[in-house]
PDB file of N, CA and C in Angstrom:
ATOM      1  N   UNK A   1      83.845  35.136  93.825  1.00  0.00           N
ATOM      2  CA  UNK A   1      84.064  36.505  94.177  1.00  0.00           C
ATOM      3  C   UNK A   1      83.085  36.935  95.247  1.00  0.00           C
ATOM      4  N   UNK A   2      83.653  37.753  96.079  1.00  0.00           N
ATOM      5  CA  UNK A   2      82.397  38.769  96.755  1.00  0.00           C
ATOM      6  C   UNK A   2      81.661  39.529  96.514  1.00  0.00           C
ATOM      7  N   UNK A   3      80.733  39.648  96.743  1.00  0.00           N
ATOM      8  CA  UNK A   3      79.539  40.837  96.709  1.00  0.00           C
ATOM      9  C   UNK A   3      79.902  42.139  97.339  1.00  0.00           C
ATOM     10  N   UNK A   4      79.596  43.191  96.724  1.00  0.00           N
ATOM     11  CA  UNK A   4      80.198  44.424  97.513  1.00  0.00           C
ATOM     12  C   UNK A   4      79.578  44.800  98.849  1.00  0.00           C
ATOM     13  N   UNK A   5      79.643  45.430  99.472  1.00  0.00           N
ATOM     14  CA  UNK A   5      78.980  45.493 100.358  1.00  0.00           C
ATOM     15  C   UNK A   5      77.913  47.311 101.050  1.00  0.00           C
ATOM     16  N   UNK A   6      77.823  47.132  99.631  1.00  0.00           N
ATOM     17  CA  UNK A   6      77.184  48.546  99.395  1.00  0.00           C
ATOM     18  C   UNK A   6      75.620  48.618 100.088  1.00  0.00           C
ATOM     19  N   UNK A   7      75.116  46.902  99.746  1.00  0.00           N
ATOM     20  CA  UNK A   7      73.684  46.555 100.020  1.00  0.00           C
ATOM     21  C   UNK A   7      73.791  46.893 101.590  1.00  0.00           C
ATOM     22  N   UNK A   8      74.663  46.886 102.716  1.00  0.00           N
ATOM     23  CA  UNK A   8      74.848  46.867 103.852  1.00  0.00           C
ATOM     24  C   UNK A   8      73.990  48.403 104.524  1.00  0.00           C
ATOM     25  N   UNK A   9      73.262  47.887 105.387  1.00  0.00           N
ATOM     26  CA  UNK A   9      72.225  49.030 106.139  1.00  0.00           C
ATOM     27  C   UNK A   9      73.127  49.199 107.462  1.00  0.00           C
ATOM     28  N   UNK A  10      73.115  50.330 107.772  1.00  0.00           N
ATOM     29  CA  UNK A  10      73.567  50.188 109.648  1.00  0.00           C
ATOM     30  C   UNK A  10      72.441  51.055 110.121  1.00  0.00           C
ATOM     31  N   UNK A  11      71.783  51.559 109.851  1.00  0.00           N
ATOM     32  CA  UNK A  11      69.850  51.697 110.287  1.00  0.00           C
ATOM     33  C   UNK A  11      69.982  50.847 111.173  1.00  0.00           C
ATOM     34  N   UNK A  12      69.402  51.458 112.878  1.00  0.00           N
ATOM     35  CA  UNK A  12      68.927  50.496 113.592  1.00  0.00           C
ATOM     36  C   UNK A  12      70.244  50.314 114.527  1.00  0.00           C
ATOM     37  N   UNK A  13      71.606  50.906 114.026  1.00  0.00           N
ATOM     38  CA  UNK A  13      72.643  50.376 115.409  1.00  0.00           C
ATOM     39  C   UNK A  13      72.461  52.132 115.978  1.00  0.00           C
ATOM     40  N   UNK A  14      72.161  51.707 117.300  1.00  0.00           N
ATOM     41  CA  UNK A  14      72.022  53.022 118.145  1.00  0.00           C
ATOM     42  C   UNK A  14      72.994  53.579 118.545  1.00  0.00           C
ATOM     43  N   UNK A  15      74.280  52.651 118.295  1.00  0.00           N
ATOM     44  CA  UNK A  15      75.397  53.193 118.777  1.00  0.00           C
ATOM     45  C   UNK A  15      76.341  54.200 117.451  1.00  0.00           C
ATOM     46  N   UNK A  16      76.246  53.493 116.595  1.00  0.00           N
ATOM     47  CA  UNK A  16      76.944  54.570 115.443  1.00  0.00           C
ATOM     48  C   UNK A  16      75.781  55.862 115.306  1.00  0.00           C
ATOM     49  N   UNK A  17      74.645  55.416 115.579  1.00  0.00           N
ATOM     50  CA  UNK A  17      73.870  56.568 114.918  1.00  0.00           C
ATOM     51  C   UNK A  17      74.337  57.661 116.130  1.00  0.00           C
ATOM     52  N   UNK A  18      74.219  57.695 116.823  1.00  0.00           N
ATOM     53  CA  UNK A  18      74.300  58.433 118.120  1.00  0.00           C
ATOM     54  C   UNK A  18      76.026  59.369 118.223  1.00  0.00           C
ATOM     55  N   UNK A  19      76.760  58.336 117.669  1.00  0.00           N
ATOM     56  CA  UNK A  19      78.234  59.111 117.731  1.00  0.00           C
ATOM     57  C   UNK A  19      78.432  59.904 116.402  1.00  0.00           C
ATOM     58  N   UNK A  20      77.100  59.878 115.373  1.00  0.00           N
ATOM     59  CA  UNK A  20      76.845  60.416 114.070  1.00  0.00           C
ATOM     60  C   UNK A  20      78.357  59.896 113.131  1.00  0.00           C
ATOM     61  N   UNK A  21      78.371  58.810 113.145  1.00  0.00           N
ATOM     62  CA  UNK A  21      79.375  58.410 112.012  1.00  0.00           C
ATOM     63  C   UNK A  21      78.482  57.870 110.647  1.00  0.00           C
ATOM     64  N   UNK A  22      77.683  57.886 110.842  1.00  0.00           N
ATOM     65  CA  UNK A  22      76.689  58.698 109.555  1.00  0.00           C
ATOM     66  C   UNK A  22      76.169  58.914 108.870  1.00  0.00           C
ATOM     67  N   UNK A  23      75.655  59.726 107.647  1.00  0.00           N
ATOM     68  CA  UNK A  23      74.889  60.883 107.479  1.00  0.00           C
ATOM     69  C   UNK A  23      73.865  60.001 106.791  1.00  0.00           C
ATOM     70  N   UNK A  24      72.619  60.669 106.124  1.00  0.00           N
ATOM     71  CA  UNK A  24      71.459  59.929 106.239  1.00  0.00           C
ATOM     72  C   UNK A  24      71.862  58.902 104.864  1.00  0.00           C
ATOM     73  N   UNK A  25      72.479  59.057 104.147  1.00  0.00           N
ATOM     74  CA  UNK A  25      72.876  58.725 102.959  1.00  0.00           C
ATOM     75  C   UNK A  25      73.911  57.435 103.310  1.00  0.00           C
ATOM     76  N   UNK A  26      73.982  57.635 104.519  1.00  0.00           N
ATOM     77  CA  UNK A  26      75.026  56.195 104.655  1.00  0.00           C
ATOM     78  C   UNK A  26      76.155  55.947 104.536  1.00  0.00           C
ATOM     79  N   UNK A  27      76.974  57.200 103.821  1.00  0.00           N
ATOM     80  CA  UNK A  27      78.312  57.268 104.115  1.00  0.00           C
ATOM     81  C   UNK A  27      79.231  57.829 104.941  1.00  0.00           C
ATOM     82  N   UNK A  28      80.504  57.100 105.338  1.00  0.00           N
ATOM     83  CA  UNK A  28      80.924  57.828 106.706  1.00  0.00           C
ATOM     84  C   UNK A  28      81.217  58.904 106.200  1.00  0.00           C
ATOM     85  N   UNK A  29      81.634  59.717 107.326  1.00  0.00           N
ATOM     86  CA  UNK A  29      81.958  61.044 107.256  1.00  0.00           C
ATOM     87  C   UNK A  29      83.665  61.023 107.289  1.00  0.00           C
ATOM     88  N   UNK A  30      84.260  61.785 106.772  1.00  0.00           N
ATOM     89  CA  UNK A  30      85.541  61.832 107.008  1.00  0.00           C
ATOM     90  C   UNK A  30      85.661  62.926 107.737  1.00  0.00           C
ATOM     91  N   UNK A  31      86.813  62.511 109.306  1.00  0.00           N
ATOM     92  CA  UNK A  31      87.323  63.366 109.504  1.00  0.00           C
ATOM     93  C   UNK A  31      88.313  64.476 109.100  1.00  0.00           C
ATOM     94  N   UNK A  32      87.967  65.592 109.438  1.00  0.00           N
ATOM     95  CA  UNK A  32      89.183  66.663 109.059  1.00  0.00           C
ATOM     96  C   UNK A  32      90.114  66.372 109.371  1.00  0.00           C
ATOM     97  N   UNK A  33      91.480  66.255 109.082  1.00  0.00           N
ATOM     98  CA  UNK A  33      93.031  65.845 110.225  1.00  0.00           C
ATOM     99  C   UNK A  33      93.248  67.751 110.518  1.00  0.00           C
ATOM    100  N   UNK A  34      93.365  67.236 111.381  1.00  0.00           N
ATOM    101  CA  UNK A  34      93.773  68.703 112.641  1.00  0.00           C
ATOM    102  C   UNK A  34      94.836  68.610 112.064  1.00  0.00           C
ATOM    103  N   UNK A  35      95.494  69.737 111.956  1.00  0.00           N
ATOM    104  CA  UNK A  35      96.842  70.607 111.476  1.00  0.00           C
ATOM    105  C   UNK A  35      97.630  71.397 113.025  1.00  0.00           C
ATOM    106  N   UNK A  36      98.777  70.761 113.150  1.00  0.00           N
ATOM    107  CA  UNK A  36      99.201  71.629 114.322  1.00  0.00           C
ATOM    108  C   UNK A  36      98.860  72.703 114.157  1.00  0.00           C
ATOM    109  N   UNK A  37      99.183  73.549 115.309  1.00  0.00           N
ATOM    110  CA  UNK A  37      99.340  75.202 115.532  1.00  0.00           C
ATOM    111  C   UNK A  37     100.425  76.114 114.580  1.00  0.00           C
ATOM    112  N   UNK A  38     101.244  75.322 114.481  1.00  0.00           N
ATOM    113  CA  UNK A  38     102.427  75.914 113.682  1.00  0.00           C
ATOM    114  C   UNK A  38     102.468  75.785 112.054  1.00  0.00           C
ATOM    115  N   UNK A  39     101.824  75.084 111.695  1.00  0.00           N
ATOM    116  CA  UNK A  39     101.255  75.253 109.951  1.00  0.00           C
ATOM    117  C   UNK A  39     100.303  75.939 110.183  1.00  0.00           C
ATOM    118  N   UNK A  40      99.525  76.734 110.686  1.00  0.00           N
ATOM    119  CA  UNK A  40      98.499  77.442 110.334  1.00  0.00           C
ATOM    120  C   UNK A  40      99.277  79.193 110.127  1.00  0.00           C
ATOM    121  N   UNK A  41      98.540  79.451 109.336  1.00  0.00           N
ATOM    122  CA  UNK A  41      98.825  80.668 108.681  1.00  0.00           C
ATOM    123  C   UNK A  41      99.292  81.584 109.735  1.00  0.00           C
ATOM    124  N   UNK A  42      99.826  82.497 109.533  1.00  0.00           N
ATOM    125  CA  UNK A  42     100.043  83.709 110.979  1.00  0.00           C
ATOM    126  C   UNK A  42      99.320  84.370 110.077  1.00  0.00           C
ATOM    127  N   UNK A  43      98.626  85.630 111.086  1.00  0.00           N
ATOM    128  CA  UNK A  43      97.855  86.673 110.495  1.00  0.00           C
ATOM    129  C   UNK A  43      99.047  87.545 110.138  1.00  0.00           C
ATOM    130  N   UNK A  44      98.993  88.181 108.989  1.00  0.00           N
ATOM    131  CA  UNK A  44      99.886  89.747 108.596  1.00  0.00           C
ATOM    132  C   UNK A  44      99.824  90.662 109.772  1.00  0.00           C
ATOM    133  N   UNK A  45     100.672  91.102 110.591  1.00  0.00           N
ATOM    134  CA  UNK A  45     101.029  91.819 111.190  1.00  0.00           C
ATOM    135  C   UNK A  45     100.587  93.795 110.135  1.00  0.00           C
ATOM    136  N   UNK A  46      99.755  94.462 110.957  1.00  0.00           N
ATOM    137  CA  UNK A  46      99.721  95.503 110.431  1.00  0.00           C
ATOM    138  C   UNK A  46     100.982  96.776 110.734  1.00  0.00           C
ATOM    139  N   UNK A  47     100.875  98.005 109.918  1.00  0.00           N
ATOM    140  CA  UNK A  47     102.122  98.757 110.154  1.00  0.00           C
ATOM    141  C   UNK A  47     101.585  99.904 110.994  1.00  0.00           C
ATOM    142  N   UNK A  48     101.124  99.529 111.955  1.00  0.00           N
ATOM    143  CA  UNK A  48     100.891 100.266 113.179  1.00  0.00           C
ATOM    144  C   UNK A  48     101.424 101.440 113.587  1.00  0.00           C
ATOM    145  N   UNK A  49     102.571 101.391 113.662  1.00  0.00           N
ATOM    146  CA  UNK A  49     104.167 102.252 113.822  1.00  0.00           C
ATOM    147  C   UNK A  49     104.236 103.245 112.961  1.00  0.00           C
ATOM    148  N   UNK A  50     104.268 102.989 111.994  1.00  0.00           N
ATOM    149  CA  UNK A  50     104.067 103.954 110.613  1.00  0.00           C
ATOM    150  C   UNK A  50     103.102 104.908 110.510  1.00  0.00           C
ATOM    151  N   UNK A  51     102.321 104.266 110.678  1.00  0.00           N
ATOM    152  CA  UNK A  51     100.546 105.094 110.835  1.00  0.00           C
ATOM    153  C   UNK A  51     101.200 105.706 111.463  1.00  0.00           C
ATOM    154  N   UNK A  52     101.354 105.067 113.173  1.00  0.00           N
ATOM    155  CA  UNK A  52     100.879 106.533 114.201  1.00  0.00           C
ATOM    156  C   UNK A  52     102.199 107.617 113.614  1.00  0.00           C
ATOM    157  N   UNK A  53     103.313 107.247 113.801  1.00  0.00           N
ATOM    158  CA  UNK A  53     104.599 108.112 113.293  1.00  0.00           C
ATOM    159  C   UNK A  53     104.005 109.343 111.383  1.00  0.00           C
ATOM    160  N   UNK A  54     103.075 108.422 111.031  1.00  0.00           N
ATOM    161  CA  UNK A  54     102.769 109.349 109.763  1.00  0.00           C
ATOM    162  C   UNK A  54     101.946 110.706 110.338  1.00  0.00           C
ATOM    163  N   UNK A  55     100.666 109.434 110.884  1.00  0.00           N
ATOM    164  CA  UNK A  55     100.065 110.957 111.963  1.00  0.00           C
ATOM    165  C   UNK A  55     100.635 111.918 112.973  1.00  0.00           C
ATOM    166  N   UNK A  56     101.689 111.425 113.418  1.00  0.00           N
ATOM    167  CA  UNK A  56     102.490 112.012 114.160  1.00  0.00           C
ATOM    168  C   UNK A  56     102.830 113.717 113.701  1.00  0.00           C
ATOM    169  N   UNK A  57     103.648 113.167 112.557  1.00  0.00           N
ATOM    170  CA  UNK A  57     104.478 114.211 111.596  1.00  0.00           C
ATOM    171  C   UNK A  57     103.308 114.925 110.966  1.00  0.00           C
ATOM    172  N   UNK A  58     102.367 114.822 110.653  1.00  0.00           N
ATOM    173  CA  UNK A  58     101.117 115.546 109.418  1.00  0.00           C
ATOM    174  C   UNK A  58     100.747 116.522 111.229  1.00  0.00           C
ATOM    175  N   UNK A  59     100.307 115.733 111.702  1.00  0.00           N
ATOM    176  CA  UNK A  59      99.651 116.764 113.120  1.00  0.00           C
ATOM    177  C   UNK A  59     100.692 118.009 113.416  1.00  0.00           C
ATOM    178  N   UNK A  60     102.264 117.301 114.077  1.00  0.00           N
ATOM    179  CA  UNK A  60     103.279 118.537 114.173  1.00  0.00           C
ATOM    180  C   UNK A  60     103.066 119.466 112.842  1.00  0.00           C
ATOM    181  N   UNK A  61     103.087 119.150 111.788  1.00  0.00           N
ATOM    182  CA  UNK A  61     103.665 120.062 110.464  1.00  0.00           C
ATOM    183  C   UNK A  61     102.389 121.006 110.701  1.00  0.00           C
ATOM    184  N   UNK A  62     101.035 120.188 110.455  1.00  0.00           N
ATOM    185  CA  UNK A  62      99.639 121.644 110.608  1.00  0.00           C
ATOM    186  C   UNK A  62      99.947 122.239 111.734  1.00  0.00           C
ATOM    187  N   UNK A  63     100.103 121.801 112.798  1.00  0.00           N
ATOM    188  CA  UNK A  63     100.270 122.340 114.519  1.00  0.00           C
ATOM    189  C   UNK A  63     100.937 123.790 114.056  1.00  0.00           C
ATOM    190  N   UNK A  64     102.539 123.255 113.521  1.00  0.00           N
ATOM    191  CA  UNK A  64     103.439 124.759 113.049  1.00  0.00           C
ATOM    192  C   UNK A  64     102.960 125.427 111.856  1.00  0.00           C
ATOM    193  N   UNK A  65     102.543 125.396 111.103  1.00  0.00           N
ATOM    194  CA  UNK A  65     101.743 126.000 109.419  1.00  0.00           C
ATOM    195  C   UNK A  65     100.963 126.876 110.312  1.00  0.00           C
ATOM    196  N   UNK A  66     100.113 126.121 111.188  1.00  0.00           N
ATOM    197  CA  UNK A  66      99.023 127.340 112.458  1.00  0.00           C
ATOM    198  C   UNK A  66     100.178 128.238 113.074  1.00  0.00           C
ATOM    199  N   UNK A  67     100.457 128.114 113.612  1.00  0.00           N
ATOM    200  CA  UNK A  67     101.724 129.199 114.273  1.00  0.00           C
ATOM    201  C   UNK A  67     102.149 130.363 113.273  1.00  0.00           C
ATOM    202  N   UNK A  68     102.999 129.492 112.379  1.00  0.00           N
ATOM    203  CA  UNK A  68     103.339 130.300 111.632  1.00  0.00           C
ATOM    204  C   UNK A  68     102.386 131.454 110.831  1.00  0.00           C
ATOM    205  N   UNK A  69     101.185 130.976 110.509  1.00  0.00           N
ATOM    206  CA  UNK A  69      99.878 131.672 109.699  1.00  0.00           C
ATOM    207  C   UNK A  69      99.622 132.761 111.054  1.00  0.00           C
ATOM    208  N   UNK A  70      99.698 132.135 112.205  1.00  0.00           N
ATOM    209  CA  UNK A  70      99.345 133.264 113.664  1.00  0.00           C
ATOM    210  C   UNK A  70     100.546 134.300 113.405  1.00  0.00           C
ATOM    211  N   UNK A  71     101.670 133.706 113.622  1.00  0.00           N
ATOM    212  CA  UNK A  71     102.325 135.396 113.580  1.00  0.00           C
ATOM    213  C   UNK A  71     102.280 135.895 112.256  1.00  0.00           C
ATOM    214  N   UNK A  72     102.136 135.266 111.375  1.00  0.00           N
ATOM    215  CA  UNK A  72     101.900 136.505 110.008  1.00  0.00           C
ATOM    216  C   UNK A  72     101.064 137.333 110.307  1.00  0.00           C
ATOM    217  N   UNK A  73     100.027 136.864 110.738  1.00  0.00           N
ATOM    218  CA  UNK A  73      98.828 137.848 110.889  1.00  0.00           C
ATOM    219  C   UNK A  73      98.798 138.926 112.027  1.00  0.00           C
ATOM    220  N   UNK A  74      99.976 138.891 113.033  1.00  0.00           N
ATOM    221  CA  UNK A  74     100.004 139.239 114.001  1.00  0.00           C
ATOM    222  C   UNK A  74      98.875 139.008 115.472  1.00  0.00           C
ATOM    223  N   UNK A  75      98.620 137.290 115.155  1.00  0.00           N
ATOM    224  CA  UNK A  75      98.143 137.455 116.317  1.00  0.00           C
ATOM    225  C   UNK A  75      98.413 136.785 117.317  1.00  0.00           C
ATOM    226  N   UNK A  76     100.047 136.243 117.162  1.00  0.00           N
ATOM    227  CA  UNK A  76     101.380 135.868 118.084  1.00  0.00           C
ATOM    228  C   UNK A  76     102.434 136.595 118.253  1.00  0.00           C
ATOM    229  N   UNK A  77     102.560 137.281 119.381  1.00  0.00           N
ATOM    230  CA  UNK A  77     103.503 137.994 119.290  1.00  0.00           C
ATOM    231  C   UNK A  77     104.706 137.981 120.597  1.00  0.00           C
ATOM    232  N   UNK A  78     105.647 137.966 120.459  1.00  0.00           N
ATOM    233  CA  UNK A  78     106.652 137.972 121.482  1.00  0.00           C
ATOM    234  C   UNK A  78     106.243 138.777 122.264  1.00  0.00           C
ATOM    235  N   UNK A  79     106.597 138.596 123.798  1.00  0.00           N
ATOM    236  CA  UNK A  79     106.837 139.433 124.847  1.00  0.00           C
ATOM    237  C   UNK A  79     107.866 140.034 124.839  1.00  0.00           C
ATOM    238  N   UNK A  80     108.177 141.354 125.407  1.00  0.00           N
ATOM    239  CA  UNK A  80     109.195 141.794 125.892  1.00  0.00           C
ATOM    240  C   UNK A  80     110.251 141.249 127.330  1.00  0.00           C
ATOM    241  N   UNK A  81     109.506 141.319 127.977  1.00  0.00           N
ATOM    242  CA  UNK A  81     109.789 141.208 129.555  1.00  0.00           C
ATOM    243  C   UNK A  81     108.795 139.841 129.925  1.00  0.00           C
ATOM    244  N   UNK A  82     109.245 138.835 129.709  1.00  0.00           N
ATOM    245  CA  UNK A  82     107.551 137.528 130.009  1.00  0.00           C
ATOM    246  C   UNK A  82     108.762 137.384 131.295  1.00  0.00           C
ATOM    247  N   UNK A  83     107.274 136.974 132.270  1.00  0.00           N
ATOM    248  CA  UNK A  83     107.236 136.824 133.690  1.00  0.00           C
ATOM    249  C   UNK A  83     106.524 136.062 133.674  1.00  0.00           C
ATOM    250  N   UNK A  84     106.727 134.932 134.167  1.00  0.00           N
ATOM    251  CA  UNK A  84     105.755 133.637 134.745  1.00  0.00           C
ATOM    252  C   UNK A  84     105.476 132.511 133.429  1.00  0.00           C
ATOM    253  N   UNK A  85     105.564 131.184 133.443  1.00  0.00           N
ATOM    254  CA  UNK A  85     105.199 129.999 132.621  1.00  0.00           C
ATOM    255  C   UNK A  85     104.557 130.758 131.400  1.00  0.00           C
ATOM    256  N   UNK A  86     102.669 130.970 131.302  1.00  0.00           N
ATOM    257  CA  UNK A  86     102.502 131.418 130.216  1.00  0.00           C
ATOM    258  C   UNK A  86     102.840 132.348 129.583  1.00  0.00           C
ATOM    259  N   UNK A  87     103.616 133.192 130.315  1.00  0.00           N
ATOM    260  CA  UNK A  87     104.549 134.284 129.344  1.00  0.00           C
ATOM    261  C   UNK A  87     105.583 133.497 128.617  1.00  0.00           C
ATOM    262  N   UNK A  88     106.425 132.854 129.102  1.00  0.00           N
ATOM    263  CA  UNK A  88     107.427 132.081 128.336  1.00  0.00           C
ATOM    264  C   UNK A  88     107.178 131.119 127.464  1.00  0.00           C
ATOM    265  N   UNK A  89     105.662 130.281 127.743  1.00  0.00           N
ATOM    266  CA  UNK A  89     105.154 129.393 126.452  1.00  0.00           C
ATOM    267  C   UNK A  89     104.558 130.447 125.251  1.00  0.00           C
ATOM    268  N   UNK A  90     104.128 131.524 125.831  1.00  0.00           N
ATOM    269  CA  UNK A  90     103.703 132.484 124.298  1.00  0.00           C
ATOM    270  C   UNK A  90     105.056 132.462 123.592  1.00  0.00           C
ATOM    271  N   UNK A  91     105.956 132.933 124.441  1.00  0.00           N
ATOM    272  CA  UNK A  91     107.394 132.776 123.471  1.00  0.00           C
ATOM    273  C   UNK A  91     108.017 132.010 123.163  1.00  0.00           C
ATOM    274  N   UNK A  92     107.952 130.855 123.051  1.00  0.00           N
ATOM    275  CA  UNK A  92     108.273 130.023 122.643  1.00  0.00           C
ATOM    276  C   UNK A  92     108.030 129.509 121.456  1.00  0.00           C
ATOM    277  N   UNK A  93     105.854 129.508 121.305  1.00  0.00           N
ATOM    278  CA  UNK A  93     105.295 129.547 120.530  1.00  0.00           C
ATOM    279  C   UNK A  93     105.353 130.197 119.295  1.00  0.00           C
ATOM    280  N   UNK A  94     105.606 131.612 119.393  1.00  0.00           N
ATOM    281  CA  UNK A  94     105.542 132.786 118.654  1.00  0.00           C
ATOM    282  C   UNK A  94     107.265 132.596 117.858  1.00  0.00           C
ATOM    283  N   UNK A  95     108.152 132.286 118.761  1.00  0.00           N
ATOM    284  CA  UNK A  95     109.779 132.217 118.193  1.00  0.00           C
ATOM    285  C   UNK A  95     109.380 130.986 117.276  1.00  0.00           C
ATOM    286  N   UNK A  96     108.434 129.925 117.678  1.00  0.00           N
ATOM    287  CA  UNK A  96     108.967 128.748 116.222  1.00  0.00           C
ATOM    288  C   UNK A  96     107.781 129.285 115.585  1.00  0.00           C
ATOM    289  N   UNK A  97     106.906 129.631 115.616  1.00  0.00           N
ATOM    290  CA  UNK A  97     105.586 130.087 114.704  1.00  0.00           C
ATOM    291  C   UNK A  97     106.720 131.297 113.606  1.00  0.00           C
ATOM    292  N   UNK A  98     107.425 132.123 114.246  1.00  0.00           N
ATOM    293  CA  UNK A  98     108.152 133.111 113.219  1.00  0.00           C
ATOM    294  C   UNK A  98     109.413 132.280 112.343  1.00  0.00           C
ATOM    295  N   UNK A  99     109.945 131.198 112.721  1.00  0.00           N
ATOM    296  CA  UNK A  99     110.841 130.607 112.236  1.00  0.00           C
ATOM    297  C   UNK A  99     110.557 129.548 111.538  1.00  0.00           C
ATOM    298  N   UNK A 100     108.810 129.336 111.335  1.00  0.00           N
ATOM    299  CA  UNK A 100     108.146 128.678 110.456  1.00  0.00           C
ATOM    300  C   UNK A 100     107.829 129.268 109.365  1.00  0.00           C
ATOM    301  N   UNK A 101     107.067 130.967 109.444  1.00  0.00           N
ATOM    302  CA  UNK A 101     106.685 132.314 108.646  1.00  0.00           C
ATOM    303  C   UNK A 101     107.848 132.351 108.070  1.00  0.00           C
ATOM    304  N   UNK A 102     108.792 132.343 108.620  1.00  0.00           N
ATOM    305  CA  UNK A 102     110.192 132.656 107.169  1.00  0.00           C
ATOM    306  C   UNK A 102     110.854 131.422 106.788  1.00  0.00           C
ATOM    307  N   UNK A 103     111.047 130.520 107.343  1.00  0.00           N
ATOM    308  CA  UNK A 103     110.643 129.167 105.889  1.00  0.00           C
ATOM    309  C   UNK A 103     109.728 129.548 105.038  1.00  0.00           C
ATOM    310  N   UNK A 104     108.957 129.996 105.132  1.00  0.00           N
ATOM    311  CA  UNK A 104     107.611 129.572 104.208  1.00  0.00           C
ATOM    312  C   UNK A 104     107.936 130.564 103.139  1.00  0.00           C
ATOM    313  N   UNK A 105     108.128 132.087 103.519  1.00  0.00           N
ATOM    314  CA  UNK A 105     108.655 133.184 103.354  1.00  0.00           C
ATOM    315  C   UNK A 105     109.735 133.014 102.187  1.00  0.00           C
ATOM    316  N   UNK A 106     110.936 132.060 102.449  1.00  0.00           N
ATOM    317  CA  UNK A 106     112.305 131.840 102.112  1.00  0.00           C
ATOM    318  C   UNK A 106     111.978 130.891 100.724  1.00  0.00           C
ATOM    319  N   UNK A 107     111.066 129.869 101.100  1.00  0.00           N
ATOM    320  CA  UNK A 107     110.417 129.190 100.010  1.00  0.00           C
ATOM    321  C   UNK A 107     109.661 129.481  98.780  1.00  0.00           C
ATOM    322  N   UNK A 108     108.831 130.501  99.216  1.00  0.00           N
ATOM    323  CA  UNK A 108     108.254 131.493  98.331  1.00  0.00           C
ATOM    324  C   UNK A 108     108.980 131.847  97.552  1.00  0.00           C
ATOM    325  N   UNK A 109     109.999 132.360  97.722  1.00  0.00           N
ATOM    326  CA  UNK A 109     110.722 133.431  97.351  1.00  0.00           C
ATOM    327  C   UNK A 109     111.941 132.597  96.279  1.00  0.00           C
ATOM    328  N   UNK A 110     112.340 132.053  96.827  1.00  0.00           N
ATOM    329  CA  UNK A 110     112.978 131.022  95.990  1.00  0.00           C
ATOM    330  C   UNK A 110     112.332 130.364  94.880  1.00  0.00           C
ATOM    331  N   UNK A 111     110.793 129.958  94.816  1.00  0.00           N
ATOM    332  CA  UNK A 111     110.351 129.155  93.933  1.00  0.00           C
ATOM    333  C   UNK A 111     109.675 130.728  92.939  1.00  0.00           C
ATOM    334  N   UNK A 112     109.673 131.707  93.019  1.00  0.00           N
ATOM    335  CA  UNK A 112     109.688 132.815  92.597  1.00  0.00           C
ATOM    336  C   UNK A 112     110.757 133.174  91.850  1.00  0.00           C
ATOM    337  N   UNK A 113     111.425 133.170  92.279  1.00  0.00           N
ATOM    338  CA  UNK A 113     112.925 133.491  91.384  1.00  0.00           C
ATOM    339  C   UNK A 113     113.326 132.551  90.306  1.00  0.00           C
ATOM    340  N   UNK A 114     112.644 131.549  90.759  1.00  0.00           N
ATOM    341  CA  UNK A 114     112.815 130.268  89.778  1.00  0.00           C
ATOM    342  C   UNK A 114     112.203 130.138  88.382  1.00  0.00           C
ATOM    343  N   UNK A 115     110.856 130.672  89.037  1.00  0.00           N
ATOM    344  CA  UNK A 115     109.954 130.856  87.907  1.00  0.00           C
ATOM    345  C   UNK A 115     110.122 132.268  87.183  1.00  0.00           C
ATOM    346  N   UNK A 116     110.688 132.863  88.023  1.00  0.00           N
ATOM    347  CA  UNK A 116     111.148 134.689  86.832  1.00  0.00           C
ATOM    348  C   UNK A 116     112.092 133.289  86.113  1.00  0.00           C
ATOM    349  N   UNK A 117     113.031 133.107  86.486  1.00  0.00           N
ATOM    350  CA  UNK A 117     114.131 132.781  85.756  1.00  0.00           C
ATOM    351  C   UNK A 117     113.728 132.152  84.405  1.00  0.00           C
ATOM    352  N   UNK A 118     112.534 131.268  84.279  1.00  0.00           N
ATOM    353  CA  UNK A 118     111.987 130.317  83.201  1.00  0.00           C
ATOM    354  C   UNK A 118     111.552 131.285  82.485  1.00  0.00           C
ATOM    355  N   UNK A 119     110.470 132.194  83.113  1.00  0.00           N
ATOM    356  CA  UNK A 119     109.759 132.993  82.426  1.00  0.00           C
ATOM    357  C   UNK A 119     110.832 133.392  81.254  1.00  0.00           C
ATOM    358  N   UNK A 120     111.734 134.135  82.109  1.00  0.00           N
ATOM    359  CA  UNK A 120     112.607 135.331  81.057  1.00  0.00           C
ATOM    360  C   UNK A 120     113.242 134.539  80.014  1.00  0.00           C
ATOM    361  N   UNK A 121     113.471 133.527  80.079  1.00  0.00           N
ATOM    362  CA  UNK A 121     114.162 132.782  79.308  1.00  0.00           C
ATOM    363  C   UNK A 121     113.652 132.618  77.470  1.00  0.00           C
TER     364      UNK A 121
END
């Protein structure tokens, strides 16, 4: 039979030591096998779209809730006679700011009636 060949030194070859096939312990190193490009994981795609479209809608909705809270309070108010650009953006403003005030208005009022209705019951 043979002898194993475990007793075997490679100490001293300048050429393996140098290409580090290896380590001080004497056993080779195994290479990693490279994995194409196409087995490697894809990163999760985030929902980008959503976000901005969520922020989108939350910004418009406070934007009009402000409007609307301005003309309740009266401090949007239609022109009569608007002459020139910022006359016509106040009205513009002030027409959906009031057509926001009575949604809100209409809502009230409804969830009011709702609740007499339970109450009395």
């Amino acid at each position: 039979m043979l002898n194993s060949v475990s007793g075997v030194s490679f100490r001293g070859n300048p050429i393996l030591e140098r290409e580090g096939k290896f380590t001080q312990t004497q056993q080779p190193q195994a290479k990693t096998p490279e994995m194409p490009a196409d087995s490697l994981e894809k990163p999760k795609k985030k929902n980008k779209g959503l976000k901005a479209a969520l922020w989108t809608v939350g910004v418009l909705a406070a934007a009009a809730i402000g409007l609307g809270v301005a003309v309740k309070k009266g401090k949007l108010n239609t022109l009569e006679a608007p002459e020139g650009l910022l006359a016509h953006t106040q009205n513009f403003f002030a027409k959906a700011g009031k057509y926001v005030a009575d949604a809100y208005d209409s809502v009230v009022a409804w969830g009011a009636n709702l609740i007499n209705r339970f109450r009395s019951k």
